[in-house]
PDB file of N, CA and C in Angstrom:
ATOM      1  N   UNK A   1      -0.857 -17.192 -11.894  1.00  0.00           N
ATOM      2  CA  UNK A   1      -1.412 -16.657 -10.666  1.00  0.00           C
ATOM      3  C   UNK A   1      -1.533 -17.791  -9.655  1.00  0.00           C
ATOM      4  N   UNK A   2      -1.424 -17.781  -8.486  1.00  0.00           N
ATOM      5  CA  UNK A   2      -1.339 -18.410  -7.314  1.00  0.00           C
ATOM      6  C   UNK A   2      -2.713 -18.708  -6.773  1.00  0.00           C
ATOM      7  N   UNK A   3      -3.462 -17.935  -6.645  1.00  0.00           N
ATOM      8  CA  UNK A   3      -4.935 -17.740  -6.396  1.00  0.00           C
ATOM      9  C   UNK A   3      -5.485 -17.082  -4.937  1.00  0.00           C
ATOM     10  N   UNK A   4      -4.136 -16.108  -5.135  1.00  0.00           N
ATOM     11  CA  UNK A   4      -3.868 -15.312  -3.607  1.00  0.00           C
ATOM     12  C   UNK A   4      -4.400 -13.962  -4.522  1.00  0.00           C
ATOM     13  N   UNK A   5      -5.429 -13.685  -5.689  1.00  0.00           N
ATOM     14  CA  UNK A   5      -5.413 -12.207  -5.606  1.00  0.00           C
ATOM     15  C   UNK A   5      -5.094 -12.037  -7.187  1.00  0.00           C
ATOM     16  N   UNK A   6      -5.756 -10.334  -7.184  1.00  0.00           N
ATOM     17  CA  UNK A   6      -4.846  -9.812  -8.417  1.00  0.00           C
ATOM     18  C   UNK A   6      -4.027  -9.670  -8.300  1.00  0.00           C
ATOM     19  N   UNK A   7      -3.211  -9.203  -9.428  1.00  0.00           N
ATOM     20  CA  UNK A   7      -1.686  -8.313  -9.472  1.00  0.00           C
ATOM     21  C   UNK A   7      -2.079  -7.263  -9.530  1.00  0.00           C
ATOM     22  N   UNK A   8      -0.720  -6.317  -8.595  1.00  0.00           N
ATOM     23  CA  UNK A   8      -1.568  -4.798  -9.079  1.00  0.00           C
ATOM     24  C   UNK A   8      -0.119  -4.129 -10.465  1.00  0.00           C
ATOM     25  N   UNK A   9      -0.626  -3.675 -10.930  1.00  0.00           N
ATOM     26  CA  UNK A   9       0.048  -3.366 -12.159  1.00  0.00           C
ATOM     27  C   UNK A   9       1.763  -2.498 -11.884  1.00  0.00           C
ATOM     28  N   UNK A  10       2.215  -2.478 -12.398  1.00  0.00           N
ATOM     29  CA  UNK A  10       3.468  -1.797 -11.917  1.00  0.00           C
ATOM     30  C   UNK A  10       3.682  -1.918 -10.488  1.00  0.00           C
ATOM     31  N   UNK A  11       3.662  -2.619  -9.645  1.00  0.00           N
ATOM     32  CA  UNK A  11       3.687  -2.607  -8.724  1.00  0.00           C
ATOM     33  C   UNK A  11       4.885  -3.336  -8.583  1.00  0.00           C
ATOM     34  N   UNK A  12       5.492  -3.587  -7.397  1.00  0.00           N
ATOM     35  CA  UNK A  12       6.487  -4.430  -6.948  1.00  0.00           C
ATOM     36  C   UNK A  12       6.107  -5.301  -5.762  1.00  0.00           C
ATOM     37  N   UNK A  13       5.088  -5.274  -5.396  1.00  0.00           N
ATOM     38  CA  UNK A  13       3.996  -6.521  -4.792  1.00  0.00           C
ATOM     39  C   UNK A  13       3.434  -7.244  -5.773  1.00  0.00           C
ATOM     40  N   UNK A  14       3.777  -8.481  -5.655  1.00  0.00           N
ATOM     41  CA  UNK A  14       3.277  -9.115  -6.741  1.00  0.00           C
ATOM     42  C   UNK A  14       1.761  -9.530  -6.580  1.00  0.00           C
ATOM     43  N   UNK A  15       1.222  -8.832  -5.314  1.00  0.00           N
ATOM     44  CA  UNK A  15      -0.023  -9.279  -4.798  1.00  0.00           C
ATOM     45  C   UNK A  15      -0.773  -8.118  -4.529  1.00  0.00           C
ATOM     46  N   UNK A  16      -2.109  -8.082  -4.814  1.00  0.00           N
ATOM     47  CA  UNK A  16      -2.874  -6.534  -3.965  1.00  0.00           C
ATOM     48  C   UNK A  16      -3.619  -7.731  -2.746  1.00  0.00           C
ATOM     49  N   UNK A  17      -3.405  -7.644  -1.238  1.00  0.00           N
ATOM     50  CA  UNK A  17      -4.132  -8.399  -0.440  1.00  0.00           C
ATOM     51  C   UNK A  17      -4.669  -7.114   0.445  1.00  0.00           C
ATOM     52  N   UNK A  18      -5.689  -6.348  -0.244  1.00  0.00           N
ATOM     53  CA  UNK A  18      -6.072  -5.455   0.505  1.00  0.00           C
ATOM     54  C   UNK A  18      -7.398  -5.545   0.728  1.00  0.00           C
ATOM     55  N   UNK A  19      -8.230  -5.750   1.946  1.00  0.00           N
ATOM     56  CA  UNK A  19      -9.897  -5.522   2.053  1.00  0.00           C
ATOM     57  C   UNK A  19     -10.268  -4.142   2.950  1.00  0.00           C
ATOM     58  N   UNK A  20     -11.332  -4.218   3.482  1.00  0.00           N
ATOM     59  CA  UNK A  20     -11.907  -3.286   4.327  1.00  0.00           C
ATOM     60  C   UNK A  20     -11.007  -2.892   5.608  1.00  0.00           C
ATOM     61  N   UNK A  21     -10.959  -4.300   6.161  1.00  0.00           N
ATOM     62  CA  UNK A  21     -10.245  -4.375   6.995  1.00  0.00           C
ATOM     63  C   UNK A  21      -8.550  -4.051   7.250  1.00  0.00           C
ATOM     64  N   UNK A  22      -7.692  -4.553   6.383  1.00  0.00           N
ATOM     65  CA  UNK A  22      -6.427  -4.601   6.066  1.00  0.00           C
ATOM     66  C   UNK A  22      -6.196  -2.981   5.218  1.00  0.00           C
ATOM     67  N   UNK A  23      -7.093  -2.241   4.781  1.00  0.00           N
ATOM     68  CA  UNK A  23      -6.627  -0.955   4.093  1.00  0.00           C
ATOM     69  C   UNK A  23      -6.528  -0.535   5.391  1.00  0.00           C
ATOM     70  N   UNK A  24      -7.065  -0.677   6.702  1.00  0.00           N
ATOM     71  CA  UNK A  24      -7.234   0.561   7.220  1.00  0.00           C
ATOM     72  C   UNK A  24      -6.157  -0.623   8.999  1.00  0.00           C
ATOM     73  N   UNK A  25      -6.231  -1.564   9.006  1.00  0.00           N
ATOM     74  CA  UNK A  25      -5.900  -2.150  10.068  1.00  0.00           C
ATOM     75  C   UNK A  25      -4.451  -3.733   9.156  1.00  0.00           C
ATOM     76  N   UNK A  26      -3.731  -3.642   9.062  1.00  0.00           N
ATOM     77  CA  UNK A  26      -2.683  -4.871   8.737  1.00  0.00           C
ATOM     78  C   UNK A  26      -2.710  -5.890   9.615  1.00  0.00           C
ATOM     79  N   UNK A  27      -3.106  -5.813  10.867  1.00  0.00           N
ATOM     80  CA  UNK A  27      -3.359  -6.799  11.575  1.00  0.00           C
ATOM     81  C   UNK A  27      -4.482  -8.099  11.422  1.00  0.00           C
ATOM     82  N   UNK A  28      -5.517  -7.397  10.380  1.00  0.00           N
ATOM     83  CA  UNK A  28      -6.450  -8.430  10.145  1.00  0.00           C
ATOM     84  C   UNK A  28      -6.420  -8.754   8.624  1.00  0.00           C
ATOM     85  N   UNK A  29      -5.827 -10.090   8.922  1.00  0.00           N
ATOM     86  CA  UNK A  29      -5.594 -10.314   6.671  1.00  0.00           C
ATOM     87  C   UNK A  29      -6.725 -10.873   6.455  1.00  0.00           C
ATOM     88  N   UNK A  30      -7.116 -10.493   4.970  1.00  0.00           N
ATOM     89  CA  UNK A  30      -8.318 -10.741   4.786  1.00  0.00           C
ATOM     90  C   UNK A  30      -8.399 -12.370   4.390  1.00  0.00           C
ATOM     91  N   UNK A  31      -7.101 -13.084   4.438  1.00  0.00           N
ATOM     92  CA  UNK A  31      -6.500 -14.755   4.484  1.00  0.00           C
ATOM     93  C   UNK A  31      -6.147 -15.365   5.536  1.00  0.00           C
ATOM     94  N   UNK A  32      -5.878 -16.418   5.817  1.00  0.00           N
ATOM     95  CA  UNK A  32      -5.562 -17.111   6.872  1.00  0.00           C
ATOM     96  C   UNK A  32      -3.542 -16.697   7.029  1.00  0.00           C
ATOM     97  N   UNK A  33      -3.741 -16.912   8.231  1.00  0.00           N
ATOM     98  CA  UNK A  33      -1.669 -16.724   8.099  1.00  0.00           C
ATOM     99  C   UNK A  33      -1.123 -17.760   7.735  1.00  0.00           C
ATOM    100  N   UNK A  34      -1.709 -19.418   7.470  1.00  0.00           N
ATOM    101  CA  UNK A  34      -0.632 -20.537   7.013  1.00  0.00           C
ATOM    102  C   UNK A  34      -0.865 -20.246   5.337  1.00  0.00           C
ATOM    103  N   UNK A  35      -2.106 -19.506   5.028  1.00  0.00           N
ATOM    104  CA  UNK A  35      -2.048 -19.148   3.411  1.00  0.00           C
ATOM    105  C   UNK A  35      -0.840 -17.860   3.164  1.00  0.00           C
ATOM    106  N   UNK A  36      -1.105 -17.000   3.512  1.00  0.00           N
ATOM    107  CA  UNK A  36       0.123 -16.093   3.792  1.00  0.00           C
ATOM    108  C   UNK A  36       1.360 -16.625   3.311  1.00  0.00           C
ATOM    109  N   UNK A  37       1.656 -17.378   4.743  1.00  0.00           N
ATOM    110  CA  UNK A  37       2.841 -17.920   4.858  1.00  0.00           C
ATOM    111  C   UNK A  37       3.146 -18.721   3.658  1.00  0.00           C
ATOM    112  N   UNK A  38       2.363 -19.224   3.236  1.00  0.00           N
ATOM    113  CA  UNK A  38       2.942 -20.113   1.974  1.00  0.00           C
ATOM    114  C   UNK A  38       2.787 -19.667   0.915  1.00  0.00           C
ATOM    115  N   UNK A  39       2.104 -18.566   0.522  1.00  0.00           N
ATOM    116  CA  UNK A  39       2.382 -18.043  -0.988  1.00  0.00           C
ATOM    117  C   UNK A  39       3.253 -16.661  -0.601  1.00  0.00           C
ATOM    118  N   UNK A  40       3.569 -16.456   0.101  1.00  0.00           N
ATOM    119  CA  UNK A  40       4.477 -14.998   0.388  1.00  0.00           C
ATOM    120  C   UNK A  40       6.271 -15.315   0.402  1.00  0.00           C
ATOM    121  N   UNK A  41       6.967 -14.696  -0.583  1.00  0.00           N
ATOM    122  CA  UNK A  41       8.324 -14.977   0.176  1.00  0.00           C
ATOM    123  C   UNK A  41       8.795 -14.635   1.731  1.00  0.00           C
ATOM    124  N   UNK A  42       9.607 -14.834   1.897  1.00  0.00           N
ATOM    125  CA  UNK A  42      10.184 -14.908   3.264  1.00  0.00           C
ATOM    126  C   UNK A  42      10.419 -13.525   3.746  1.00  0.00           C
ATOM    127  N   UNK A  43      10.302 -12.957   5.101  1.00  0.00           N
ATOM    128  CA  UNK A  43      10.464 -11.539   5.243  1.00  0.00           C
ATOM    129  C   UNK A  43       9.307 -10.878   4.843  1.00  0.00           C
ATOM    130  N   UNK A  44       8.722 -11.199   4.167  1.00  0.00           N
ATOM    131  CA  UNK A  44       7.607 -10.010   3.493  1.00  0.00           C
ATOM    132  C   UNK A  44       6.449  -9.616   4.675  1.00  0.00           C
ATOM    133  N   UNK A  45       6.325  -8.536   4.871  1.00  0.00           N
ATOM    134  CA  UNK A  45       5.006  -8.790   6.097  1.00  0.00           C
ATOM    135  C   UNK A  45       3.768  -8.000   5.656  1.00  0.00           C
ATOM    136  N   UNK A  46       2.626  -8.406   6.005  1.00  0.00           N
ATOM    137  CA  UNK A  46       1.768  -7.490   5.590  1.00  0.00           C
ATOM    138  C   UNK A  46       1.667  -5.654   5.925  1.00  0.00           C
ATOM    139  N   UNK A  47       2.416  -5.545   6.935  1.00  0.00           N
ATOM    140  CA  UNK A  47       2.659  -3.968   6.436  1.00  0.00           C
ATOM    141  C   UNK A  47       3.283  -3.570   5.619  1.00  0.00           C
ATOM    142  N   UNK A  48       4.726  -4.374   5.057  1.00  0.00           N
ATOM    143  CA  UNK A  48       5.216  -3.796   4.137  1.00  0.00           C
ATOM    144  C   UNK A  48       4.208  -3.922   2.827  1.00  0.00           C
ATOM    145  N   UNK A  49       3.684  -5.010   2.522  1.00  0.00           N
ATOM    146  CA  UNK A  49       3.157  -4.988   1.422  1.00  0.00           C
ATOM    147  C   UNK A  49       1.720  -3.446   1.196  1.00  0.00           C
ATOM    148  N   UNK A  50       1.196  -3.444   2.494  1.00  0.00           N
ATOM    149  CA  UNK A  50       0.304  -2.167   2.296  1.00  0.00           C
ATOM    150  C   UNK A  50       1.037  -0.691   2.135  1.00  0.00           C
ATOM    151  N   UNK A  51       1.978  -1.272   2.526  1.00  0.00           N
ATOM    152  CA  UNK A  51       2.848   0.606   2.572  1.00  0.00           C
ATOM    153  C   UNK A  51       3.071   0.567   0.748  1.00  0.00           C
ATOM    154  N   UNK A  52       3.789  -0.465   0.484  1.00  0.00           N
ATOM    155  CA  UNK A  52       3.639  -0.815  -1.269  1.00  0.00           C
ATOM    156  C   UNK A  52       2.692  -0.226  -1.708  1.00  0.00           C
ATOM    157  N   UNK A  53       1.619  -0.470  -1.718  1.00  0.00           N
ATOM    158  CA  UNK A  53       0.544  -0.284  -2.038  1.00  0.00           C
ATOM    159  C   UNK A  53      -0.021   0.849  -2.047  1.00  0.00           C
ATOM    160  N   UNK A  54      -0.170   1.464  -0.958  1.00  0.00           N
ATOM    161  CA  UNK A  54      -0.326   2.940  -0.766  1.00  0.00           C
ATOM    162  C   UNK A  54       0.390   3.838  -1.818  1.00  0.00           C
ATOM    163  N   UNK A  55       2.253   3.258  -1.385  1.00  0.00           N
ATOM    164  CA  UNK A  55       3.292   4.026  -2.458  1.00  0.00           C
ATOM    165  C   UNK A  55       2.680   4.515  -3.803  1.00  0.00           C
ATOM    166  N   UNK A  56       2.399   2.821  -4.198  1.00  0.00           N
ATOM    167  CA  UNK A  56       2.042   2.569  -5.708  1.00  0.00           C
ATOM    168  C   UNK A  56       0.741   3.800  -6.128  1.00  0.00           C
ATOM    169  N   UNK A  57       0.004   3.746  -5.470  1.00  0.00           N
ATOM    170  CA  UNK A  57      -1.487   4.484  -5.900  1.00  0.00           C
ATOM    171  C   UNK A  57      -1.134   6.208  -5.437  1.00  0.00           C
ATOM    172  N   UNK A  58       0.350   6.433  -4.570  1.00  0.00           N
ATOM    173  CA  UNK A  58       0.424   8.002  -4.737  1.00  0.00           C
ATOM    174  C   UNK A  58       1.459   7.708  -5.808  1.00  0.00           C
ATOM    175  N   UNK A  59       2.119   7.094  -6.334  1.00  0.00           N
ATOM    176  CA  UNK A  59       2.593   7.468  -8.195  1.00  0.00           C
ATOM    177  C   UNK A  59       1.618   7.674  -9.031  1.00  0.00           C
ATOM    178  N   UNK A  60       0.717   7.055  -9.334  1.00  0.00           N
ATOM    179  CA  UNK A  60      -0.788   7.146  -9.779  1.00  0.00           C
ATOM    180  C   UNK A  60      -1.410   8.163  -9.900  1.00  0.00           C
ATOM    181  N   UNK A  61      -1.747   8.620  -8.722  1.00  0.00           N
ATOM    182  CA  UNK A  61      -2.913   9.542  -8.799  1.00  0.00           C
ATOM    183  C   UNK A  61      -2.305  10.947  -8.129  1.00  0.00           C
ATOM    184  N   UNK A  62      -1.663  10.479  -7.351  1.00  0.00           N
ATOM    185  CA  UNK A  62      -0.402  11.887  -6.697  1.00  0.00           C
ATOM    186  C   UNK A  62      -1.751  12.560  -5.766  1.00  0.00           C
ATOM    187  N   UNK A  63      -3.034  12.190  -5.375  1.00  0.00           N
ATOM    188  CA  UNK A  63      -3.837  12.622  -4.826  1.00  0.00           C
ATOM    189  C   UNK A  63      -4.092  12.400  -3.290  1.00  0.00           C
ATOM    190  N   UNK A  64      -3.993  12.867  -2.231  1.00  0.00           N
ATOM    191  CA  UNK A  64      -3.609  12.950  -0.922  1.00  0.00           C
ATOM    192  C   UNK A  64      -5.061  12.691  -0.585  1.00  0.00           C
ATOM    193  N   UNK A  65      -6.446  13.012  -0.718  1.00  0.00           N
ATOM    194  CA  UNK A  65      -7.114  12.802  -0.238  1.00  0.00           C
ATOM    195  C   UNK A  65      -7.797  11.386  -1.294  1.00  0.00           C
ATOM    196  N   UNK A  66      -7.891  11.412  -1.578  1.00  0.00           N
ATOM    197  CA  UNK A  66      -7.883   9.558  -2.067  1.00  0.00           C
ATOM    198  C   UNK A  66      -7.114   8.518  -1.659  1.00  0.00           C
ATOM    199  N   UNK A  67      -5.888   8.612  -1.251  1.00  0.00           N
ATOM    200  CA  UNK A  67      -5.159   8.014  -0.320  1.00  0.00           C
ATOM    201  C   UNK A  67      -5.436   7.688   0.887  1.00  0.00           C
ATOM    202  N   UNK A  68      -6.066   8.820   1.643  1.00  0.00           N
ATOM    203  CA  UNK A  68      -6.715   9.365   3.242  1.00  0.00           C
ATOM    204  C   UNK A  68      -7.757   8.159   2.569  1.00  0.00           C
ATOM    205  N   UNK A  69      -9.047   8.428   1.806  1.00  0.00           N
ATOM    206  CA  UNK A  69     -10.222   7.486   1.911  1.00  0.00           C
ATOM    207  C   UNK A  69      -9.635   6.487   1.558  1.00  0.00           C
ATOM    208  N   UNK A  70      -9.189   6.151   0.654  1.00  0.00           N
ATOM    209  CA  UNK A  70      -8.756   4.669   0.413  1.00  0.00           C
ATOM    210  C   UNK A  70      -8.184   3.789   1.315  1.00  0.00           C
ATOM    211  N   UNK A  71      -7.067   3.856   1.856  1.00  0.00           N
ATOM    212  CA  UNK A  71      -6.227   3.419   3.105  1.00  0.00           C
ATOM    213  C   UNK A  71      -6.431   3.899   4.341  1.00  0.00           C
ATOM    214  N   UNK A  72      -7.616   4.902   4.840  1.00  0.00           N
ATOM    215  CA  UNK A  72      -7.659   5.342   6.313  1.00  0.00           C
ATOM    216  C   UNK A  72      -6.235   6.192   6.737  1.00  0.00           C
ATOM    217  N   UNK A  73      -6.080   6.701   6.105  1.00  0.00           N
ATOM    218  CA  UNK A  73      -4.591   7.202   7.021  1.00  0.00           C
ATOM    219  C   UNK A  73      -5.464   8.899   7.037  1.00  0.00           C
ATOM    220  N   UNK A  74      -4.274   9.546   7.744  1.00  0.00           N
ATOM    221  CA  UNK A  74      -3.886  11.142   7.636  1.00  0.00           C
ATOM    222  C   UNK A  74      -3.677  11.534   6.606  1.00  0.00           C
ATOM    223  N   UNK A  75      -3.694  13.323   6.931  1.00  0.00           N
ATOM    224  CA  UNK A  75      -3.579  14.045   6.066  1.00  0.00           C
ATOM    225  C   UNK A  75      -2.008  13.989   6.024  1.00  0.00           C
ATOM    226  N   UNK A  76      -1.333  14.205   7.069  1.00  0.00           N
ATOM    227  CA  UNK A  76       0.218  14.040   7.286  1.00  0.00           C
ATOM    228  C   UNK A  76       0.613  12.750   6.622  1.00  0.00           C
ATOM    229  N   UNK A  77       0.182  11.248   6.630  1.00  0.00           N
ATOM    230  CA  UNK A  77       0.778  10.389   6.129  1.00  0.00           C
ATOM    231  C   UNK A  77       0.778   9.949   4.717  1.00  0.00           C
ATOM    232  N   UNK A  78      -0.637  10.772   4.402  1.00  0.00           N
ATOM    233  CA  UNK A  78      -0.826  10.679   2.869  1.00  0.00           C
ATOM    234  C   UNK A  78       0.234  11.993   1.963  1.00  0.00           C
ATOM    235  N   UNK A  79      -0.126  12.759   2.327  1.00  0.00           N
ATOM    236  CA  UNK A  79       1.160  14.036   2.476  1.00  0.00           C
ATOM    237  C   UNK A  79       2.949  13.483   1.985  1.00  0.00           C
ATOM    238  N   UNK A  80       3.170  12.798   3.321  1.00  0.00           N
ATOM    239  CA  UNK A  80       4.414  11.954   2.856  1.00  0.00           C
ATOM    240  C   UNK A  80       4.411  10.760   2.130  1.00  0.00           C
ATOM    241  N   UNK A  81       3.413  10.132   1.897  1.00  0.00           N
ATOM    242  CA  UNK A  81       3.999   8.952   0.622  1.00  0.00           C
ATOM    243  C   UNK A  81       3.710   9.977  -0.866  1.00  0.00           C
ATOM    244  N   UNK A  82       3.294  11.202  -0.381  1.00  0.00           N
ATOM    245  CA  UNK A  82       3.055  12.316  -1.977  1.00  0.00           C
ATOM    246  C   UNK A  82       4.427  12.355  -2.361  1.00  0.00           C
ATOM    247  N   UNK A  83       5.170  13.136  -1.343  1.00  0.00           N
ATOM    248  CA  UNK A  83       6.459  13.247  -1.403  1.00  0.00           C
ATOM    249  C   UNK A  83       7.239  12.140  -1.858  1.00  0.00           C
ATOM    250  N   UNK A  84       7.402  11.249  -1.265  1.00  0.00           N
ATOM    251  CA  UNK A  84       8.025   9.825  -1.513  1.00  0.00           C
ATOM    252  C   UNK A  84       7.817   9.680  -3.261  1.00  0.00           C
ATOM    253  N   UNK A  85       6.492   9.074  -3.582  1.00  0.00           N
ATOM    254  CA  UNK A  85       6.088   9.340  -4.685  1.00  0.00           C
ATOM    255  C   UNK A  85       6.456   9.777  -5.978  1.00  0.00           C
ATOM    256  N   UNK A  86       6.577  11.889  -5.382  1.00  0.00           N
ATOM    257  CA  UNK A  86       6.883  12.458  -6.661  1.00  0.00           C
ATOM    258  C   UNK A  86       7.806  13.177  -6.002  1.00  0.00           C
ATOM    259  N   UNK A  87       8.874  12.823  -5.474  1.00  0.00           N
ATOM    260  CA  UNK A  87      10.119  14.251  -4.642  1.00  0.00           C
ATOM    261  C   UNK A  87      10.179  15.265  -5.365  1.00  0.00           C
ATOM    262  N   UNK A  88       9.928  15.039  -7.380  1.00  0.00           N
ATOM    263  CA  UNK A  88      10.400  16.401  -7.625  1.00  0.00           C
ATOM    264  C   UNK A  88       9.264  17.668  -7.809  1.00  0.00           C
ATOM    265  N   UNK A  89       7.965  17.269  -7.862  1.00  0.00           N
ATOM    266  CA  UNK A  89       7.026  17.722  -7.314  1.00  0.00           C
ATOM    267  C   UNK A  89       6.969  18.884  -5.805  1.00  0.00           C
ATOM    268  N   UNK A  90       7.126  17.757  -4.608  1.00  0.00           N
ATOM    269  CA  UNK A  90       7.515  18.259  -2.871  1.00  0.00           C
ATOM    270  C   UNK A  90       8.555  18.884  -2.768  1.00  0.00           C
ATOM    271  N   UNK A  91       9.899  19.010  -3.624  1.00  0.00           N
ATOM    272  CA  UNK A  91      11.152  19.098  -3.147  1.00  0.00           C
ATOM    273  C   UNK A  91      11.203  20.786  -2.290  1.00  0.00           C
ATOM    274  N   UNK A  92      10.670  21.718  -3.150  1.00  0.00           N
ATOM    275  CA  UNK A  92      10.667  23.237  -3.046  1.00  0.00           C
ATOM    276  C   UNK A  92       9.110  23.366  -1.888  1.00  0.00           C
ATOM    277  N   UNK A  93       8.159  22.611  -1.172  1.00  0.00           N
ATOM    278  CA  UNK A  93       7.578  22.436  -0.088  1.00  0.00           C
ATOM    279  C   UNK A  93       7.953  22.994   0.705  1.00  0.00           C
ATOM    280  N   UNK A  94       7.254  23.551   1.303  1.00  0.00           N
ATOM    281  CA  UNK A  94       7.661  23.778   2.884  1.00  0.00           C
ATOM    282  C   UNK A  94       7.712  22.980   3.580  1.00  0.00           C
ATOM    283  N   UNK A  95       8.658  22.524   5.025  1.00  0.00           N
ATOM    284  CA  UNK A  95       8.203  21.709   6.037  1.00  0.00           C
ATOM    285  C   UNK A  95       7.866  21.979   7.172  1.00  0.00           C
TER     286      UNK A  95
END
């Protein structure tokens, strides 16, 4: 470990850098950006890593409103990482 964090399990972020702030806003890391910058590969940005994240916990729990509290989003955006998630679940959905 680096000392940037847990791992989150099955995940493909090798990092969970999520607080209060950053579940609901990516603009404010709960780290400095020259720490960032130096334990993060190249390209990686903190939105992608929260969209990860989000992904990861609708494989999980496949639950739309735990998503909504957890990460601050919509009903619509939690909705689509369901889909994303489990397509074969959504596929027969309406849109």
């Amino acid at each position: 470990m680096n000392g940037m964090g847990p791992r989150a399990p099955a995940s493909v972020n090798p990092h969970l850098l999520v607080s209060q702030k950053t579940a609901v806003d990516p603009d404010h890391p709960a780290v400095s950006i020259g720490t960032l910058r130096a334990a993060l590969p190249k390209g990686l940005t903190l939105d992608g890593l929260r969209q990860d994240r989000i992904l990861n916990e609708a494989r999980i729990s496949a639950d739309p409103l735990r998503l909504m509290r957890l990460f601050g989003i919509g009903d619509t955006t939690a909705m689509r990482y369901i889909a994303a998630a489990h397509p074969e679940r959504t596929a027969k959905l309406p849109r």
